[in-house]
C-alpha atoms as a PDB file:
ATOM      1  CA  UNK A   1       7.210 -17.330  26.648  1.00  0.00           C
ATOM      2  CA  UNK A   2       8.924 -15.647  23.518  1.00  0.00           C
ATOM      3  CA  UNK A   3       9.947 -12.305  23.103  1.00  0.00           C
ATOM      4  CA  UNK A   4       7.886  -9.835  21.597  1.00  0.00           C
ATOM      5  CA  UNK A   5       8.778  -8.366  18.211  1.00  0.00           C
ATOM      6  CA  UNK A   6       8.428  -4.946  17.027  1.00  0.00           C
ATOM      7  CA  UNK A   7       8.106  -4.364  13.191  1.00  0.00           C
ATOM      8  CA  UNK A   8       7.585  -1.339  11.289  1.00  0.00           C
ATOM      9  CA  UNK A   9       5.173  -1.428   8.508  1.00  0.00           C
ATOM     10  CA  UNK A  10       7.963   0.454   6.228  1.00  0.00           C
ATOM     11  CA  UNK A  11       7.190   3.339   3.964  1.00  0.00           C
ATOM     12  CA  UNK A  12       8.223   3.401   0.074  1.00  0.00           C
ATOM     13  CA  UNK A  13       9.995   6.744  -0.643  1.00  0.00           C
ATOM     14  CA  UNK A  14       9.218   8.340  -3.958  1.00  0.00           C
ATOM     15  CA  UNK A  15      11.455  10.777  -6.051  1.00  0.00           C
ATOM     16  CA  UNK A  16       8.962  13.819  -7.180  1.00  0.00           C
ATOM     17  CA  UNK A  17       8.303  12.160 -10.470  1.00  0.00           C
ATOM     18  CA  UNK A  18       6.656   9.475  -8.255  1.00  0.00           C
ATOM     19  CA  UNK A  19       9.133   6.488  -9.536  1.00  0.00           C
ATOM     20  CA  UNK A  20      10.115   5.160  -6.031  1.00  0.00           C
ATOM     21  CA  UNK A  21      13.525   5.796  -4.150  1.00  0.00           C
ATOM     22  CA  UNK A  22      15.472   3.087  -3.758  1.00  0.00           C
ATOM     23  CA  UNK A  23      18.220   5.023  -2.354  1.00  0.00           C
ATOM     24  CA  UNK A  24      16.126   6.713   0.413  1.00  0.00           C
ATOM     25  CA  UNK A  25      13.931   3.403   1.140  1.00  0.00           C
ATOM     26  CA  UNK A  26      16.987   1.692   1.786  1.00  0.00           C
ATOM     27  CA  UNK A  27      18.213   4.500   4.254  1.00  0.00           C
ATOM     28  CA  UNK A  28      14.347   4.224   6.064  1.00  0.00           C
ATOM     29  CA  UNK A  29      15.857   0.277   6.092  1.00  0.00           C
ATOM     30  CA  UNK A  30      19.134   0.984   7.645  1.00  0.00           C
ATOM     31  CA  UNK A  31      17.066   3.502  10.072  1.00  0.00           C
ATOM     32  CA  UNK A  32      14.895   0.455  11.515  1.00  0.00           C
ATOM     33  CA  UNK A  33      17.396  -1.821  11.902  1.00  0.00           C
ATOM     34  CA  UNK A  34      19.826   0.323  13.761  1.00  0.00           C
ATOM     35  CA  UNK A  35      17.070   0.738  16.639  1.00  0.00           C
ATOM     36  CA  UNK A  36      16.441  -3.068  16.627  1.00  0.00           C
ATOM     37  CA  UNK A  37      12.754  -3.324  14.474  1.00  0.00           C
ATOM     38  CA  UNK A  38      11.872  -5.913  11.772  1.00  0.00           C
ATOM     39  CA  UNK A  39      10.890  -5.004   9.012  1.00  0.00           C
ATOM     40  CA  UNK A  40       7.518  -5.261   6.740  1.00  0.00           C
ATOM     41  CA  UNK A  41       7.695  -4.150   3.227  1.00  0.00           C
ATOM     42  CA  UNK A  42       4.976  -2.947   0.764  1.00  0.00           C
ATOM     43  CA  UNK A  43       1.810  -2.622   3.924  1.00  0.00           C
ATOM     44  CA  UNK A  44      -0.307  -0.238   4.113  1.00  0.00           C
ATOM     45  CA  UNK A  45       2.144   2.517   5.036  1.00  0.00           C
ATOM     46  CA  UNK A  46       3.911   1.348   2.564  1.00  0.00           C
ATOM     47  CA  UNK A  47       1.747   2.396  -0.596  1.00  0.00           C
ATOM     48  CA  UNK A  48       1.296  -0.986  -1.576  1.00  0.00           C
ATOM     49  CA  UNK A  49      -2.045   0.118  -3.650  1.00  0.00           C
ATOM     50  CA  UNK A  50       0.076   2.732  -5.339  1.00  0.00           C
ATOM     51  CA  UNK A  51       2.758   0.058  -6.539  1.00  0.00           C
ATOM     52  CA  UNK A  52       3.012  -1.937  -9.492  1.00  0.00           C
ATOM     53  CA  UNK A  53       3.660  -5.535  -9.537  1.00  0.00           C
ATOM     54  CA  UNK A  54       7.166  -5.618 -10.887  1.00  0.00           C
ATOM     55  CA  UNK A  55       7.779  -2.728  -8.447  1.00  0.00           C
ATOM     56  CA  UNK A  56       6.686  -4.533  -4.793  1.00  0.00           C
ATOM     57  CA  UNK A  57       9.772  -7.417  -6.282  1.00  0.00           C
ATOM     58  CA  UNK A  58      12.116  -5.092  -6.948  1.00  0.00           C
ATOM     59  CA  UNK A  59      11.280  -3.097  -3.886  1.00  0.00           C
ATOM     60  CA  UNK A  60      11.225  -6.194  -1.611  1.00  0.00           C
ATOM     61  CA  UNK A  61      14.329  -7.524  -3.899  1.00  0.00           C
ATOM     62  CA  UNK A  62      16.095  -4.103  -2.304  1.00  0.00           C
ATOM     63  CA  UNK A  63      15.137  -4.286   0.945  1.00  0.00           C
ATOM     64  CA  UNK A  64      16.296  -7.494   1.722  1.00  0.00           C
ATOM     65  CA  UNK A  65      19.497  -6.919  -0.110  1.00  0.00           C
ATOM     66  CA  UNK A  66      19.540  -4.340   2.514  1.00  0.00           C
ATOM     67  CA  UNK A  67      18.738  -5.540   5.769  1.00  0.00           C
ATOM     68  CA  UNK A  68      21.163  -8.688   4.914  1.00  0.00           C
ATOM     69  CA  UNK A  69      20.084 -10.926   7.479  1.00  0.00           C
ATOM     70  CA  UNK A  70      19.963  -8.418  10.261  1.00  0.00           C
ATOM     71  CA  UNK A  71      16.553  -8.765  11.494  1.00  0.00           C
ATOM     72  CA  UNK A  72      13.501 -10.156   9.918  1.00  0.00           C
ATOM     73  CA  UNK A  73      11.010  -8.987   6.551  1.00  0.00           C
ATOM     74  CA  UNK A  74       7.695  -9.461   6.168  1.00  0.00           C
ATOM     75  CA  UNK A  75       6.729  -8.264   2.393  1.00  0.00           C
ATOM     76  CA  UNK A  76       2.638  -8.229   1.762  1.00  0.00           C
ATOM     77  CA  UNK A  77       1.697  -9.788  -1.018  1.00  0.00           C
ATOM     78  CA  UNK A  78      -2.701  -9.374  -0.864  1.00  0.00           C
ATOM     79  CA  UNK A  79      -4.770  -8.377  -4.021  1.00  0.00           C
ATOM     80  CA  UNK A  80      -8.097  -8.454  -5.114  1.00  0.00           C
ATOM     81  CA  UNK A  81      -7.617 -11.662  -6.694  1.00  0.00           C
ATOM     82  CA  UNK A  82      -5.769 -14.904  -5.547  1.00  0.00           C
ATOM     83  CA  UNK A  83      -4.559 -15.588  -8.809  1.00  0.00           C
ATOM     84  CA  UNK A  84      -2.418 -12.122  -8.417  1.00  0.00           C
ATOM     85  CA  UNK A  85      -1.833 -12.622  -5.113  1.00  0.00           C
ATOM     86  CA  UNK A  86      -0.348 -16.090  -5.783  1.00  0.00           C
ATOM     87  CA  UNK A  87       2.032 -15.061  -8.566  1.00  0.00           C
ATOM     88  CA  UNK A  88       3.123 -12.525  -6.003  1.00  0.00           C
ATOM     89  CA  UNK A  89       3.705 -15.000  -3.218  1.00  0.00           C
ATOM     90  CA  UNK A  90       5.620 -16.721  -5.403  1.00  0.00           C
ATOM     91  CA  UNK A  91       7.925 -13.821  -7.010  1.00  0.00           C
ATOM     92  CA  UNK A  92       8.626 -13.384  -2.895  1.00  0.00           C
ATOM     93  CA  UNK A  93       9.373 -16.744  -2.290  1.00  0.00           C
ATOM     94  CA  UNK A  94      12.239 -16.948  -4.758  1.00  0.00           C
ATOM     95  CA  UNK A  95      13.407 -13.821  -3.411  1.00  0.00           C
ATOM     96  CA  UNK A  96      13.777 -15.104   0.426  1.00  0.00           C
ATOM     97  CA  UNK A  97      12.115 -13.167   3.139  1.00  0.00           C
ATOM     98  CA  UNK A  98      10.889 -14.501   6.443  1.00  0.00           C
ATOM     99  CA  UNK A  99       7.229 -14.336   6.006  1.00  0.00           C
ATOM    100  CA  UNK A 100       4.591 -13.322   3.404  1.00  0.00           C
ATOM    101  CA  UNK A 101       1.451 -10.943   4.910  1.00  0.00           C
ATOM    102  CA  UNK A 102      -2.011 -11.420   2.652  1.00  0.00           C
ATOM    103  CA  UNK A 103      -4.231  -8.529   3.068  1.00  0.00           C
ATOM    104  CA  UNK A 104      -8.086  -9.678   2.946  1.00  0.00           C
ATOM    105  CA  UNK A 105      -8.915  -9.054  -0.927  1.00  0.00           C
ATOM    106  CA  UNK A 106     -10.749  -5.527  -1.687  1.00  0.00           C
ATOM    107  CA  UNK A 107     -13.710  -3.914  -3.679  1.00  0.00           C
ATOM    108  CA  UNK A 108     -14.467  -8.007  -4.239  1.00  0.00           C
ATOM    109  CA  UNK A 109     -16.886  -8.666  -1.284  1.00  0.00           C
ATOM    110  CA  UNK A 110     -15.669 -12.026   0.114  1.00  0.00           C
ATOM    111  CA  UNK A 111     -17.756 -14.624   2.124  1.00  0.00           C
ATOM    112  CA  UNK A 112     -16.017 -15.876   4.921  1.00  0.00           C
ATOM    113  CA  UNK A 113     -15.555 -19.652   2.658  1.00  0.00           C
ATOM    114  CA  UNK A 114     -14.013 -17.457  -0.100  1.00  0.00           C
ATOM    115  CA  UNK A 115     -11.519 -16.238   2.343  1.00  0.00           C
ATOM    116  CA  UNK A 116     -10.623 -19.971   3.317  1.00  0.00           C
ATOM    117  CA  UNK A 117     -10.046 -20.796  -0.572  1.00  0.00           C
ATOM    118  CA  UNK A 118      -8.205 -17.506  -0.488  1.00  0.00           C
ATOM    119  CA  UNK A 119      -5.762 -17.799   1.866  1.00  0.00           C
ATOM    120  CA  UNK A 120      -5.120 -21.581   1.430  1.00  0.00           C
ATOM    121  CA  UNK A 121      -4.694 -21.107  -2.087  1.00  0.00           C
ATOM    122  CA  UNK A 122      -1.778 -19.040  -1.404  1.00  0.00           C
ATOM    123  CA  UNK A 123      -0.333 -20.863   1.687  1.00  0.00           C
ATOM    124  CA  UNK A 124      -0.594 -23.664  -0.552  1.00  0.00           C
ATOM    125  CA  UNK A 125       1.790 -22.345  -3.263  1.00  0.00           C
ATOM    126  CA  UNK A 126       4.933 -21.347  -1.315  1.00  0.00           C
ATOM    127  CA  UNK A 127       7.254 -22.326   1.235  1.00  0.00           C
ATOM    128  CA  UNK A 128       7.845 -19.180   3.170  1.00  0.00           C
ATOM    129  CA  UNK A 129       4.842 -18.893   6.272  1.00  0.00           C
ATOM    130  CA  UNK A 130       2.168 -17.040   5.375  1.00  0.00           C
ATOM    131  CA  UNK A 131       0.293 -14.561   7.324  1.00  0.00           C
ATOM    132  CA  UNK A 132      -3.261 -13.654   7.488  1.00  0.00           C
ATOM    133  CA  UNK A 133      -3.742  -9.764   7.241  1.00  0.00           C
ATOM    134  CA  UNK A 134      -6.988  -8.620   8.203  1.00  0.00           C
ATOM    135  CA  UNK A 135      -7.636  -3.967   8.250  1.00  0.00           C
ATOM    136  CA  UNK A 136     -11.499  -4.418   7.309  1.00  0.00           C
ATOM    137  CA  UNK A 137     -11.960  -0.289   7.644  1.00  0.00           C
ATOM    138  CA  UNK A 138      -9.797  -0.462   4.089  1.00  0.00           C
ATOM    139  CA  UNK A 139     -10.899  -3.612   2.414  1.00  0.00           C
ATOM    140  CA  UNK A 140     -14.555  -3.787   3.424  1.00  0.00           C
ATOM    141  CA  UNK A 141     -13.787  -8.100   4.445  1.00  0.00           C
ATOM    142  CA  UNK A 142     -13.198  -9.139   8.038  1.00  0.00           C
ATOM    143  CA  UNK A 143     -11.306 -12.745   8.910  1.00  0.00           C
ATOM    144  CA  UNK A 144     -14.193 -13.924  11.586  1.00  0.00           C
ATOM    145  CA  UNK A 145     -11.874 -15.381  14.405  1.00  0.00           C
ATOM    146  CA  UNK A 146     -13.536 -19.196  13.527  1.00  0.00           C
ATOM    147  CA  UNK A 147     -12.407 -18.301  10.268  1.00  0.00           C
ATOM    148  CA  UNK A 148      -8.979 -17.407  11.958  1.00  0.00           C
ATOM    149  CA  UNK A 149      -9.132 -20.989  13.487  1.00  0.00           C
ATOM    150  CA  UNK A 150      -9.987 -22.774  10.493  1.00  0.00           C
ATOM    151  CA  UNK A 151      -6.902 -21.142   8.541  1.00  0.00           C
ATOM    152  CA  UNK A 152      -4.623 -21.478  11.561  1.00  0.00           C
ATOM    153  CA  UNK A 153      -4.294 -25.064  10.844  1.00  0.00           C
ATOM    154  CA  UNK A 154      -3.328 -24.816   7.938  1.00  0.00           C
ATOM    155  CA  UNK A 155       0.121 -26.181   8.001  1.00  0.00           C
ATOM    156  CA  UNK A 156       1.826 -22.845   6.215  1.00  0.00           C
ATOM    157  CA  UNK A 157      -0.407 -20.348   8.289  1.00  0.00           C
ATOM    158  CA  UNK A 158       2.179 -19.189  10.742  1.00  0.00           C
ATOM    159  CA  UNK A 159      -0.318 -15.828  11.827  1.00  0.00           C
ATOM    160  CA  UNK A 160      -2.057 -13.133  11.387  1.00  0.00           C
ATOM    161  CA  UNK A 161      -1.700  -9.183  11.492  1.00  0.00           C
ATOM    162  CA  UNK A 162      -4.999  -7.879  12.815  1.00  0.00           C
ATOM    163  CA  UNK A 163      -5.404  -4.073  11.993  1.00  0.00           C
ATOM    164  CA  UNK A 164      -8.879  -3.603  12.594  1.00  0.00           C
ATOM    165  CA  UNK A 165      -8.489  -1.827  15.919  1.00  0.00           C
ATOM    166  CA  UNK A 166     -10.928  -3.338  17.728  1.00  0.00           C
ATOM    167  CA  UNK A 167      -9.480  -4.757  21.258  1.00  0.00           C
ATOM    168  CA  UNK A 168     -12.432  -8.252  21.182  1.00  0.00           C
ATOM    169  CA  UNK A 169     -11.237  -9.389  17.843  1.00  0.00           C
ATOM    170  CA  UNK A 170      -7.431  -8.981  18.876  1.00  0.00           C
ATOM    171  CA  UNK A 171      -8.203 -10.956  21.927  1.00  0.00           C
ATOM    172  CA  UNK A 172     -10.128 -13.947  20.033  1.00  0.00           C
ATOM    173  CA  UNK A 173      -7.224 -13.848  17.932  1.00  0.00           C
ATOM    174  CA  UNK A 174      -5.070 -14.361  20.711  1.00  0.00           C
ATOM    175  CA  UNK A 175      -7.294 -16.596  22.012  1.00  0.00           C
ATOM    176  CA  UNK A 176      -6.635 -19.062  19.145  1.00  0.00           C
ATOM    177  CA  UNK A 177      -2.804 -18.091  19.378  1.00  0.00           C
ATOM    178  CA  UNK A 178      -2.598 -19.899  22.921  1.00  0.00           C
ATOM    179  CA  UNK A 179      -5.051 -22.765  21.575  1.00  0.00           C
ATOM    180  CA  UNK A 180      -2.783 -23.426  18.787  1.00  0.00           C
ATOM    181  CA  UNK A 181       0.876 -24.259  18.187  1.00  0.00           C
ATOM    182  CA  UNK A 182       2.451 -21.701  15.331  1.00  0.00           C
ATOM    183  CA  UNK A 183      -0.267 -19.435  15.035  1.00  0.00           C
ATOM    184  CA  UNK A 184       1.176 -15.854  16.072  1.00  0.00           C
ATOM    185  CA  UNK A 185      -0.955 -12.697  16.374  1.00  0.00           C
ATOM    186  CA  UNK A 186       0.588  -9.561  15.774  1.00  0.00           C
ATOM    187  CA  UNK A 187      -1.181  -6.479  16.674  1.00  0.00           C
ATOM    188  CA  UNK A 188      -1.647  -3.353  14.201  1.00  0.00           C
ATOM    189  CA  UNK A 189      -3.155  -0.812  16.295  1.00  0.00           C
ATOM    190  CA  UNK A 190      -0.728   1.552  17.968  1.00  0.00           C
ATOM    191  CA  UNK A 191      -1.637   2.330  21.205  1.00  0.00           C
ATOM    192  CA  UNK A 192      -2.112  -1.072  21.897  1.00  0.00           C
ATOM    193  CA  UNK A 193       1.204  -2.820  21.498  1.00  0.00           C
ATOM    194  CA  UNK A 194       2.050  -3.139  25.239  1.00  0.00           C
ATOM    195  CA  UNK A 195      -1.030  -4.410  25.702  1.00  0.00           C
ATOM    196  CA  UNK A 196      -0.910  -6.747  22.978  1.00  0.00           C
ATOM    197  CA  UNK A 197       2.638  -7.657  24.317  1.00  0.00           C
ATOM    198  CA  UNK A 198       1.280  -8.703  28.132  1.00  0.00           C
ATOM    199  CA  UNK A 199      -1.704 -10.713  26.426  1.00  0.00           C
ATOM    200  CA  UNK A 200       0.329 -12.860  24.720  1.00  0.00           C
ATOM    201  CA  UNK A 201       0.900 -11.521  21.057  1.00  0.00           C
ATOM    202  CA  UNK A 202       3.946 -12.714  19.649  1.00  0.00           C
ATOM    203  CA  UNK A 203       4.659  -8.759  18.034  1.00  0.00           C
ATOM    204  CA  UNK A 204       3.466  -6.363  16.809  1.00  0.00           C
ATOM    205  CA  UNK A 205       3.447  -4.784  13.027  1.00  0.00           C
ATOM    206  CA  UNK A 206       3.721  -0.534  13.892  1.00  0.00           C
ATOM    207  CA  UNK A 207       3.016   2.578  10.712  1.00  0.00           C
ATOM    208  CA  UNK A 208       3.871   5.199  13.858  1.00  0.00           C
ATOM    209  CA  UNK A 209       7.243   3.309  14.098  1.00  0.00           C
ATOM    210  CA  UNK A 210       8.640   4.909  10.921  1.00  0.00           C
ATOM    211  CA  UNK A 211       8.306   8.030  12.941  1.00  0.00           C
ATOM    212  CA  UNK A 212       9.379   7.189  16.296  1.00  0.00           C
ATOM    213  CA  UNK A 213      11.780   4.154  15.756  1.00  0.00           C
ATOM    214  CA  UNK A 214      13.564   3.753  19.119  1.00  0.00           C
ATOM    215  CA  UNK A 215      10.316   4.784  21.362  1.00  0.00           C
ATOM    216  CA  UNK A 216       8.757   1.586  19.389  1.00  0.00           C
ATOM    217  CA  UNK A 217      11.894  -0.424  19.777  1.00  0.00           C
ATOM    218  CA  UNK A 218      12.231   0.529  23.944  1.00  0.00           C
ATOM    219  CA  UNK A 219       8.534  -0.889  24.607  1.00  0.00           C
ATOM    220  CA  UNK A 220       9.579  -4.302  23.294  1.00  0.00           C
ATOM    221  CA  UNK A 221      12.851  -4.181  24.901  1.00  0.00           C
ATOM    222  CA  UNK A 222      11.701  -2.983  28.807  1.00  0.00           C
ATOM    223  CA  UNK A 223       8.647  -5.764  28.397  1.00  0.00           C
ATOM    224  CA  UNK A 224      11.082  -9.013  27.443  1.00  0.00           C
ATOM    225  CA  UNK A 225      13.352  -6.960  30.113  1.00  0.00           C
ATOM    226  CA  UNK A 226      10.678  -7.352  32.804  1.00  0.00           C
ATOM    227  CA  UNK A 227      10.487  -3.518  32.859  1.00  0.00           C
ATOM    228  CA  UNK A 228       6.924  -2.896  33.043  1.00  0.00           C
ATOM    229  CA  UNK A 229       7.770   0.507  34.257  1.00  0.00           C
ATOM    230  CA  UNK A 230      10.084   1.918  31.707  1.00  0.00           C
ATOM    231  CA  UNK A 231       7.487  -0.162  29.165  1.00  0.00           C
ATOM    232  CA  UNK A 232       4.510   1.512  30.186  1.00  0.00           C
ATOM    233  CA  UNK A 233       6.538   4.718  29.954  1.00  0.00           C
ATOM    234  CA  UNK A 234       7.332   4.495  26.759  1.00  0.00           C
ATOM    235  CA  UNK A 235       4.360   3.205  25.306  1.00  0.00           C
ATOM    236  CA  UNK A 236       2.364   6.211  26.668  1.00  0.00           C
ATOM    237  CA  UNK A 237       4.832   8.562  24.534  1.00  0.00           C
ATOM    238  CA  UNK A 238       3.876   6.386  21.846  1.00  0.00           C
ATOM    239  CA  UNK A 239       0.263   6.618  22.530  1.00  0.00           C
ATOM    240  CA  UNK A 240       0.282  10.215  23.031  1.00  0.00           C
ATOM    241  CA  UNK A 241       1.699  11.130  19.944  1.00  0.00           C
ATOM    242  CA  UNK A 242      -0.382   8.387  17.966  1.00  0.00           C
ATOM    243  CA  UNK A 243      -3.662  10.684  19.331  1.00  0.00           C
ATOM    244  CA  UNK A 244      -2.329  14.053  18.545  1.00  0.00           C
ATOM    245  CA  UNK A 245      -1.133  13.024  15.103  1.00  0.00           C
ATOM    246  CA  UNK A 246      -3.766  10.758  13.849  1.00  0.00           C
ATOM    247  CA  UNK A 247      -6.168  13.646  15.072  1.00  0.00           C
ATOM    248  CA  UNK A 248      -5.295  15.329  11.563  1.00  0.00           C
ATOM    249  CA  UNK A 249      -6.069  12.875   9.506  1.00  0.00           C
ATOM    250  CA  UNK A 250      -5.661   9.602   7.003  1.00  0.00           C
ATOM    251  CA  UNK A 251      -2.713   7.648   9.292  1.00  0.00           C
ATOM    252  CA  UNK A 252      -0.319   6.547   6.581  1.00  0.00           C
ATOM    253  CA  UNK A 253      -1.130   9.892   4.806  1.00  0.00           C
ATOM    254  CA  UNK A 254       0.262  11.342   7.863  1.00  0.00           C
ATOM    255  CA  UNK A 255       3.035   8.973   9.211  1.00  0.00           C
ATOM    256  CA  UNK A 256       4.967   9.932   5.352  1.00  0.00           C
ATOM    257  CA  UNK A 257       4.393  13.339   5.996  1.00  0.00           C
ATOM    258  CA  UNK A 258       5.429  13.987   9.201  1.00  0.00           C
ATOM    259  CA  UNK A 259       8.502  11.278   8.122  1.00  0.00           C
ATOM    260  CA  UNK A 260       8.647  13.462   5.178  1.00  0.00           C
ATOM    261  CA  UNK A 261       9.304  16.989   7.421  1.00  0.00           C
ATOM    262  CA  UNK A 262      12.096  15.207   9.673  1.00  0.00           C
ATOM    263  CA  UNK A 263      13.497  13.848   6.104  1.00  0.00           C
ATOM    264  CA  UNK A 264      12.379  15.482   2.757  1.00  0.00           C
ATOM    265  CA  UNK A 265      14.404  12.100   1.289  1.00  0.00           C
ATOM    266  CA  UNK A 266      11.136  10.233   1.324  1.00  0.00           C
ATOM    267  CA  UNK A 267       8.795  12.383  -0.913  1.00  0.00           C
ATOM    268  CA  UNK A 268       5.454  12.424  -1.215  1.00  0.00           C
ATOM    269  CA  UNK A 269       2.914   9.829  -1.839  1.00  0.00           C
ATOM    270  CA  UNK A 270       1.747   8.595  -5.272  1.00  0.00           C
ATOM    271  CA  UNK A 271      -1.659  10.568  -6.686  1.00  0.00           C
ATOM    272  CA  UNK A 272      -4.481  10.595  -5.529  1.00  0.00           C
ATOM    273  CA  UNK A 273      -3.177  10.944  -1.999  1.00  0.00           C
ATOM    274  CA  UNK A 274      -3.576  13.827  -0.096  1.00  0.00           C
ATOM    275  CA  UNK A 275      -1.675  16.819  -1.657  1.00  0.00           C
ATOM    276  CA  UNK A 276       0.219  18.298   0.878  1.00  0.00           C
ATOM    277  CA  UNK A 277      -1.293  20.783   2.831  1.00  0.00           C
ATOM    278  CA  UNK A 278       1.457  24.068   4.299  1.00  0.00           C
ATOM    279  CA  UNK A 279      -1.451  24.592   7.018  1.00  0.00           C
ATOM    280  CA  UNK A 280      -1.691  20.654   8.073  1.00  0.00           C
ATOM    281  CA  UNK A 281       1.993  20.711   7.800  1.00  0.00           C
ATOM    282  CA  UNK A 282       2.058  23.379  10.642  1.00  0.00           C
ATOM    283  CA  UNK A 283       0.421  21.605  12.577  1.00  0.00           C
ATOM    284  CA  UNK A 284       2.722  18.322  12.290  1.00  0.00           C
ATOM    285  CA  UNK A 285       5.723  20.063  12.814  1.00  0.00           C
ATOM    286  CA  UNK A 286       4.517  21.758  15.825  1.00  0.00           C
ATOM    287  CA  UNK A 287       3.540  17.718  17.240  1.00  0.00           C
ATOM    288  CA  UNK A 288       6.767  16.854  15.813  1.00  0.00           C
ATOM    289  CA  UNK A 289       8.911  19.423  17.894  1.00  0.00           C
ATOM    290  CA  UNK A 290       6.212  18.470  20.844  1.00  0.00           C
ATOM    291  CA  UNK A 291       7.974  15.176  21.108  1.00  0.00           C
ATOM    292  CA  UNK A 292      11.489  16.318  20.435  1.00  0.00           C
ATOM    293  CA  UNK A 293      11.445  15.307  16.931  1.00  0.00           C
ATOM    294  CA  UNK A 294      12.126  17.843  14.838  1.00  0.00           C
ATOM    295  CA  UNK A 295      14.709  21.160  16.014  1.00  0.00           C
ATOM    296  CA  UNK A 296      13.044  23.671  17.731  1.00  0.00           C
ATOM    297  CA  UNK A 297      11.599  21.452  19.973  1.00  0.00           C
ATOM    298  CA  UNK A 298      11.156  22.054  24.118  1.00  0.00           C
ATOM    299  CA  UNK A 299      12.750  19.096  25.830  1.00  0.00           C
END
């Protein structure tokens, strides 16, 4: 069986005039790769609605300049529209990075055929694997799992990243992972990466782990260790703090913040996002110090 992965579905730091960071986004880099997680760029966490076109190349340009070959990127390249999405691909696959996520499209509702053309359309214009992306809380379209199977033979499918949470789908996902050769699931959600792990997901593709890096990092090293234990253990500090943080709120909203409070370097989120809020703040810092994060904390 092959080792599970861990990758962290990077944030993009922004300088208070809301042009991005380079600087600290490459630190965030250097951050994940010392504790042994891969790395995907321009996700969800990563503001990739907030970003401009020629920004997600020259952020995913930096990042891989960055990492250097240390451990593995996954840069997401899904919009609205395939033709976008496509010139995107592209722009990534001259760049060199290990594997390209497609988010479902949204605000264009998409029958499950129109996700087909989708998807193979874009597998279909580059060489680097392609991976299906599917969060249908945020994009309002949902990969059926026969739709899964369909695409998974496509001979440039090489996954998908299932973010919708909901432990069935994962597992007919998986299902189809075991079925067929070179179709790896890698689970979103994050109290379920251990699970994900002993069902046979190939990794998993963590916001939380910009946060908690080496708690992340320990889960997938105990499991291909054989240390169910010390896994279990550290997946339920992982799952405890995913509950009392996501209590407050939006999770990417609060993954940068609380980021943000342990490291000011990161900045804000571009507008419209949640302004930040010295009461909600209170109440992250005093999670943060919970889990030894931040000073002041009770070991």
């Amino acid at each position: 069986m092959a080792h599970s992965e861990t990758f962290v579905a990077l944030v993009t730091c922004f300088n208070d005039d809301e042009t991005i960071n380079f600087e600290a986004t490459r630190a965030q880099v250097r951050r994940q790769v010392a504790a042994g997680n891969n790395i995907m760029c321009a996700g969800t966490n990563g503001d990739f609605s907030a970003l401009t076109f020629e920004e997600k190349v020259r952020l995913t340009e930096e990042v891989v300049d960055e990492v250097g070959g240390r451990t593995k990127v996954i840069v997401n390249a899904g919009m609205p529209a395939t033709f976008e999405t496509t010139l995107l691909a592209r722009a990534f696959d001259r760049i060199g990075v290990d594997g390209i996520a497609v988010i479902t499209p949204f605000f264009i509702a998409c029958t499950q055929d129109g996700l087909i053309r989708h998807f193979s359309s874009v597998a279909d214009a580059v060489k680097t694997p392609v991976y299906l992306y599917d969060i249908p809380a945020r994009t309002q379209n949902h990969i059926e799992p026969e739709t899964a199977r369909k695409l998974a033979a496509h001979g440039n499918i090489a996954g998908i990243k299932d973010s919708g949470g909901a432990q069935d789908t994962l597992e007919a996902y998986m299902a189809i992972g075991r079925e067929i050769d070179g179709f790896d699931v890698y689970s979103g959600p994050d109290h379920l990466v251990l699970w994900s792990f002993q069902n046979g997901a190939r990794g998993c593709i963590s916001g939380l782990g910009n946060v908690m890096p080496d708690v992340l990092s320990k889960i997938s090293k105990a499991f291909n260790a054989g240390d169910i234990a010390e896994a279990e253990r550290q997946q339920e500090i992982f799952g405890g703090f995913r509950k009392d943080l996501y209590g407050l709120g939006y999770p990417p909203a609060l993954v940068k913040r609380a980021l943000y409070l342990m490291d000011a370097s990161v900045g804000a989120s571009r507008q419209p996002a949640l302004l930040p809020d010295p009461g909600q703040d209170r109440k992250i810092a005093d999670i943060l110090k919970k889990y030894v994060l931040l000073p002041g904390a009770a070991a």
